[in-house]
N, C-alpha and C. Protein backbone atom coordinates (compact mmCIF):
# COMPACT_ATOMS: atom_id res chain seq x y z
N UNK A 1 0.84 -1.21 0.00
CA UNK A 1 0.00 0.00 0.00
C UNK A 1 0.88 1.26 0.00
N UNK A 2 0.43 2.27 -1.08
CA UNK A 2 1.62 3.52 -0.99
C UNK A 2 1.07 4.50 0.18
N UNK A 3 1.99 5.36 0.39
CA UNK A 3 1.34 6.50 0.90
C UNK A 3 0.80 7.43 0.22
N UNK A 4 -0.55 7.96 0.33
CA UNK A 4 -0.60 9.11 -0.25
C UNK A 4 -0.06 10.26 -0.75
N UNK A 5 0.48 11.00 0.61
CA UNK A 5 1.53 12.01 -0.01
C UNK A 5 2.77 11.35 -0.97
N UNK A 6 3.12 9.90 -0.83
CA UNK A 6 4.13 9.66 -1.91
C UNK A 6 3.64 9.57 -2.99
N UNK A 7 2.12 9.24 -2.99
CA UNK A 7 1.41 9.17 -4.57
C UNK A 7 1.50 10.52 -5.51
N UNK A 8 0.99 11.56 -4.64
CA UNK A 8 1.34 12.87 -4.53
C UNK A 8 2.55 13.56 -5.69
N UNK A 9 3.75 13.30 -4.80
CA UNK A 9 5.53 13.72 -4.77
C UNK A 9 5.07 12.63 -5.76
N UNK A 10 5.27 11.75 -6.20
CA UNK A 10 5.40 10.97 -7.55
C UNK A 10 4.81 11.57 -8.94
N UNK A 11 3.59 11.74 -8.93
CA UNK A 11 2.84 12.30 -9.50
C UNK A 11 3.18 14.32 -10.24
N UNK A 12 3.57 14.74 -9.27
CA UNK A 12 4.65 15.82 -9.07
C UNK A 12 5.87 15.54 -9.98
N UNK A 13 6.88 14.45 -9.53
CA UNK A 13 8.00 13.92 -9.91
C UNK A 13 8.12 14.14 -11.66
N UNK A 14 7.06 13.29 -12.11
CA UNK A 14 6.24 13.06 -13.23
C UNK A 14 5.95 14.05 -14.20
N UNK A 15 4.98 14.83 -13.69
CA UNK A 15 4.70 15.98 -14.17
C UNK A 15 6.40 16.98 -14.65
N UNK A 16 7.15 17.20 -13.69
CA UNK A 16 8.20 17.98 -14.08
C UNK A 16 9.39 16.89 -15.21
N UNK A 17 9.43 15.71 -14.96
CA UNK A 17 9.76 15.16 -15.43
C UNK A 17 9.77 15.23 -17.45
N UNK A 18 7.98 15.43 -17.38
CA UNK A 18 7.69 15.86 -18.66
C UNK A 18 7.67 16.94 -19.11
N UNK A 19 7.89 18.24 -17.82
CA UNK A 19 7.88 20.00 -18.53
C UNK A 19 9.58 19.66 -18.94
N UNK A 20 10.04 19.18 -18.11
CA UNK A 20 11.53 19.14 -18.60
C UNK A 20 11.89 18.46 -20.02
N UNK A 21 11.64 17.51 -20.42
CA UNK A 21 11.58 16.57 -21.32
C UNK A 21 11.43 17.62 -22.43
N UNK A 22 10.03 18.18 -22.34
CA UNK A 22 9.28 19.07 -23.37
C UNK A 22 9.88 20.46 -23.76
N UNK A 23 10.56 20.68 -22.56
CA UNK A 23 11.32 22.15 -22.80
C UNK A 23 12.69 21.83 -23.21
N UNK A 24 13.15 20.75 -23.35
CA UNK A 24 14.27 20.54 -24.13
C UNK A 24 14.04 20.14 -25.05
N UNK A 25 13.61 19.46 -25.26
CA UNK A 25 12.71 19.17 -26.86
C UNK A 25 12.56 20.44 -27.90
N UNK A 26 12.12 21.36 -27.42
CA UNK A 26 11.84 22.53 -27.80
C UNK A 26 12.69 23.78 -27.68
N UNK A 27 13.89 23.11 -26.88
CA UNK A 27 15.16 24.09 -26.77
C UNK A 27 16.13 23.49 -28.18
N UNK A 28 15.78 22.08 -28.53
CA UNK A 28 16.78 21.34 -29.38
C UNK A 28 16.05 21.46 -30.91
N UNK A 29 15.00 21.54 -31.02
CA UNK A 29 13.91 22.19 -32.27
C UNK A 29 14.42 23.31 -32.20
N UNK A 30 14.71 24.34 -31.38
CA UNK A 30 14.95 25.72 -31.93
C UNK A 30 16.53 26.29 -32.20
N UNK A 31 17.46 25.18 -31.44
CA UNK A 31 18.51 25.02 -31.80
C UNK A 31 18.75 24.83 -33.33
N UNK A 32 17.97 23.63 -33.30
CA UNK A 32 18.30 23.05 -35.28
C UNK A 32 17.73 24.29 -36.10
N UNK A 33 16.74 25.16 -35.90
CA UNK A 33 15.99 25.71 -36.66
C UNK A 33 17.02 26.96 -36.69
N UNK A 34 17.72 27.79 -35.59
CA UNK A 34 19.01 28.78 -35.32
C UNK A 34 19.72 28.25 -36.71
N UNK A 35 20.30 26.91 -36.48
CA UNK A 35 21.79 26.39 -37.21
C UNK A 35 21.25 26.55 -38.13
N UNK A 36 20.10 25.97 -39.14
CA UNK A 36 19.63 25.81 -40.64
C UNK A 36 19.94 27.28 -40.95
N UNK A 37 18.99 28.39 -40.12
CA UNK A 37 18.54 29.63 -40.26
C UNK A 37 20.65 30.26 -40.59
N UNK A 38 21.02 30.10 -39.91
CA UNK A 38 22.84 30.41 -39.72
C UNK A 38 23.34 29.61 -41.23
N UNK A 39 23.42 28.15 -41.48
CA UNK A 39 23.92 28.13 -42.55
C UNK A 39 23.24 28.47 -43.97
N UNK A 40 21.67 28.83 -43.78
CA UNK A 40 21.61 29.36 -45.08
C UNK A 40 22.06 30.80 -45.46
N UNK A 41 22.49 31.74 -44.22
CA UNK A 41 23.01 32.74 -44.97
C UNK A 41 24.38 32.87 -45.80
């Protein structure tokens, strides 16, 4: 049986787990899109 509040902090865990995931994702999409944008001039 878990504890609640650990269901909680997991659930939490999780959640940032995926803003992080997503904001690098989207730091590395705008990276590639910089470099293309840089070598076509």
């Amino acid at each position: 049986m878990m504890h609640p509040k650990w269901k909680i902090s997991s659930r939490i865990y999780k959640k940032i787990k995926e803003d992080l995931y997503n904001s690098m994702s989207s730091f590395h999409y705008f990276y590639l899109l910089f470099s293309f944008e840089e070598g076509a001039m």
